[in-house]
N, C-alpha and C. Protein backbone atom coordinates (compact mmCIF):
# COMPACT_ATOMS: atom_id res chain seq x y z
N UNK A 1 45.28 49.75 26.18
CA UNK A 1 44.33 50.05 25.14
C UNK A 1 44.70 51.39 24.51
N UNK A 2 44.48 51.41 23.44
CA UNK A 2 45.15 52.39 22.68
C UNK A 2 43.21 53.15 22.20
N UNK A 3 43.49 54.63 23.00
CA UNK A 3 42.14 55.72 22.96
C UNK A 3 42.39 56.02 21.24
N UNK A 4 43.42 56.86 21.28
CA UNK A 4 44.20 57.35 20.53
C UNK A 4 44.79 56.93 19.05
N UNK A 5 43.80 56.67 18.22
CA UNK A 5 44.90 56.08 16.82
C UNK A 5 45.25 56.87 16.23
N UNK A 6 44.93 58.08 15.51
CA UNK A 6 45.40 58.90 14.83
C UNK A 6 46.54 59.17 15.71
N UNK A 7 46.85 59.53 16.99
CA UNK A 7 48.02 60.14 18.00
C UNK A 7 49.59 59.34 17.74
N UNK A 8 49.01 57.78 17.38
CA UNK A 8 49.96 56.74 17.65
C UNK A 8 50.21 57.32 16.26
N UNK A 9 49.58 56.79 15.11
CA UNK A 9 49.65 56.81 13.99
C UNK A 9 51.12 57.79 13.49
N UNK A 10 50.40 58.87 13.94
CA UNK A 10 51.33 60.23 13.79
C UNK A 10 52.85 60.50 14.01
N UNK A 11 52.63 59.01 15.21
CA UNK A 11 53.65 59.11 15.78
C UNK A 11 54.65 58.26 15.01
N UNK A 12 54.26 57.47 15.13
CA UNK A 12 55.09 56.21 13.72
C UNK A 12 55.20 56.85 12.73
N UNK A 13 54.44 57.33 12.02
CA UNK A 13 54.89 58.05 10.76
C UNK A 13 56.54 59.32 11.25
N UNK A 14 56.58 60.15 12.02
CA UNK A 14 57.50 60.93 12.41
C UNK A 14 58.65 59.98 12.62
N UNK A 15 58.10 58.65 13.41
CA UNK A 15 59.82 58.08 13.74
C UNK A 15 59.96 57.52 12.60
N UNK A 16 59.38 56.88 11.50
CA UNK A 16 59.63 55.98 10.43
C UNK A 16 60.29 57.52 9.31
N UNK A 17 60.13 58.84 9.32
CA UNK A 17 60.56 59.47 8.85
C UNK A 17 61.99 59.96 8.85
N UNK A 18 62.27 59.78 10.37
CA UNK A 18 63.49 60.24 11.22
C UNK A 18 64.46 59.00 11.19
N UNK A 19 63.88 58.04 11.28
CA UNK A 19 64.85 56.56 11.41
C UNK A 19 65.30 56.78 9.72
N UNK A 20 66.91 56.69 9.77
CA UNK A 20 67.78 57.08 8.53
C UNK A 20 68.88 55.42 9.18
N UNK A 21 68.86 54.86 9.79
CA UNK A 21 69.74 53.74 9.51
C UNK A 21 69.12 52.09 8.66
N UNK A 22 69.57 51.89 8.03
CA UNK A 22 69.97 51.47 6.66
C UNK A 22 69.08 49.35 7.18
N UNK A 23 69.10 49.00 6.90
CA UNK A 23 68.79 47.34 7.16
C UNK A 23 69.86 46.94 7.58
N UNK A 24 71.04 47.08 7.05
CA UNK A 24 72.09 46.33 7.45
C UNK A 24 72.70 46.77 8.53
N UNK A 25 72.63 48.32 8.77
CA UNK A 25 72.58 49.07 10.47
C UNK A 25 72.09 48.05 11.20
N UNK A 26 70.85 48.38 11.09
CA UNK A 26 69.81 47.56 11.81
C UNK A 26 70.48 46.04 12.33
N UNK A 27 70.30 45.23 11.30
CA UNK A 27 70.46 43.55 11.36
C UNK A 27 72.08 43.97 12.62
N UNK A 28 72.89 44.25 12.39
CA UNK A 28 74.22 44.58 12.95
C UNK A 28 74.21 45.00 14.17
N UNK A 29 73.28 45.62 14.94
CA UNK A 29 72.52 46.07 15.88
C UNK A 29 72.09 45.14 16.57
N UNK A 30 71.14 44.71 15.85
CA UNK A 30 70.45 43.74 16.75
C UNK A 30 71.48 42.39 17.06
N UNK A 31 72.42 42.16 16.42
CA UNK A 31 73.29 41.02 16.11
C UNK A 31 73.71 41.36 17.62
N UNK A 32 74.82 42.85 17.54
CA UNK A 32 75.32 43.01 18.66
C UNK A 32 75.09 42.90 20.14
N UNK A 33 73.33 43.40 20.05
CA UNK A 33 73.13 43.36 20.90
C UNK A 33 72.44 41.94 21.37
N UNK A 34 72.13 40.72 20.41
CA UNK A 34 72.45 39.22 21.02
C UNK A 34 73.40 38.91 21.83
N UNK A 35 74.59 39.02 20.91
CA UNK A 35 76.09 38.43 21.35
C UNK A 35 76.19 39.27 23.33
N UNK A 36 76.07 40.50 23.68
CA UNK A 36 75.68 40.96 24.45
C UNK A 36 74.71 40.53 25.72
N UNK A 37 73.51 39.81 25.18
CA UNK A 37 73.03 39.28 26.28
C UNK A 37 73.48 37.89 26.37
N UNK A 38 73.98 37.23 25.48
CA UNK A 38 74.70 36.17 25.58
C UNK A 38 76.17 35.89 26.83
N UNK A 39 76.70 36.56 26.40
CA UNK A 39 77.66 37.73 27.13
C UNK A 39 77.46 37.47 28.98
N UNK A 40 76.12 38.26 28.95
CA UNK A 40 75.88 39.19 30.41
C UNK A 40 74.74 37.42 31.20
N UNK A 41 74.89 36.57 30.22
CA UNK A 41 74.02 35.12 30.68
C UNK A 41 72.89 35.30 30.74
N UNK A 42 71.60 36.07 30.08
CA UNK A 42 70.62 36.16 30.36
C UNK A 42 69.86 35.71 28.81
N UNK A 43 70.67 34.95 28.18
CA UNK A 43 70.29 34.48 26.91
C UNK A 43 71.11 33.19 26.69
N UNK A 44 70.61 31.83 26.67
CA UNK A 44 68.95 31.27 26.58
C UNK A 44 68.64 31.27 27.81
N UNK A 45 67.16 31.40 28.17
CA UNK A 45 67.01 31.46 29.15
C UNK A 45 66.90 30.32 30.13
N UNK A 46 66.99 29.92 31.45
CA UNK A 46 67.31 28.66 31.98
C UNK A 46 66.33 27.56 31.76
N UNK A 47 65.42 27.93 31.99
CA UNK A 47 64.03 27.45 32.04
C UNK A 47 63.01 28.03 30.80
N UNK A 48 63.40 27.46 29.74
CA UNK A 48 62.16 28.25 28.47
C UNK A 48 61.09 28.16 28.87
N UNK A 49 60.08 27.26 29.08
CA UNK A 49 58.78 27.03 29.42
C UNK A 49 58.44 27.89 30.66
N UNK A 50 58.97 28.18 31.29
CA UNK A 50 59.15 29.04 32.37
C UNK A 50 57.76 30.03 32.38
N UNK A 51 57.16 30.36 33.15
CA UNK A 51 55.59 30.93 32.82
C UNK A 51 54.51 30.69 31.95
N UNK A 52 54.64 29.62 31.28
CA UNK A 52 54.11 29.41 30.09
C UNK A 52 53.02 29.36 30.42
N UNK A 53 52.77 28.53 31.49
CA UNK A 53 50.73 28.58 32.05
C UNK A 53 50.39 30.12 31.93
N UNK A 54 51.19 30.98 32.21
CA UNK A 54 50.49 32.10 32.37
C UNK A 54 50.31 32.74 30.97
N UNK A 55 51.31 32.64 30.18
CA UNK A 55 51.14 32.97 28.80
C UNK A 55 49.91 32.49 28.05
N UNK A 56 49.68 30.70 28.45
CA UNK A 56 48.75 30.20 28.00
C UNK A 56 47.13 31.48 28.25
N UNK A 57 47.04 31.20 29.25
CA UNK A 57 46.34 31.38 30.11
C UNK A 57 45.89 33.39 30.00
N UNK A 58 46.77 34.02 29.53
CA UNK A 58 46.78 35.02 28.70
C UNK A 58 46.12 35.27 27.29
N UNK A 59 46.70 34.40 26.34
CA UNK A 59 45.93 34.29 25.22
C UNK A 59 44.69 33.36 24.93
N UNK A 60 44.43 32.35 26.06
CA UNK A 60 43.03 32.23 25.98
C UNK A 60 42.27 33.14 26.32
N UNK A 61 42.35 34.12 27.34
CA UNK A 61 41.43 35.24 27.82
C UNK A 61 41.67 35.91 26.32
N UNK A 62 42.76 36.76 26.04
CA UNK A 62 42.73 38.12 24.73
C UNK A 62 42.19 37.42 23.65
N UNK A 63 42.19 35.92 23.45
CA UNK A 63 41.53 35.46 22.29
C UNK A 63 39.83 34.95 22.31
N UNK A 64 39.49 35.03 23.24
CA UNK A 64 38.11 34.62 23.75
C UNK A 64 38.05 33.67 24.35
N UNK A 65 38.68 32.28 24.43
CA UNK A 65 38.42 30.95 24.60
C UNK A 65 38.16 30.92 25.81
């Protein structure tokens, strides 16, 4: 739970000020670091559904149901 919004706020604003790499940085980045877990076998994962009751079972509680 976040006490704090102005704190967070503040805070995003400073890194969104400081972050100077470009979209295409970015996209290139994240690319790399796919191919990478691809790589190291921990991407796709063996079992997708894999916890899913609990996920379920997660967003019925945070959503009310």
């Amino acid at each position: 739970m976040i006490k704090n919004s102005k704190f967070l706020q503040d805070f995003e604003d400073e890194q969104t000020e400081k972050d100077d790499m470009t979209l295409e940085e970015k996209l290139s980045l994240l690319n790399s670091l796919y191919k990478y877990a691809l790589k190291l076998g921990t991407l796709p994962p063996d079992n997708p559904l894999e916890g899913i009751e609990d996920d379920i079972k997660l967003a019925r509680i945070i959503n009310g149901v």
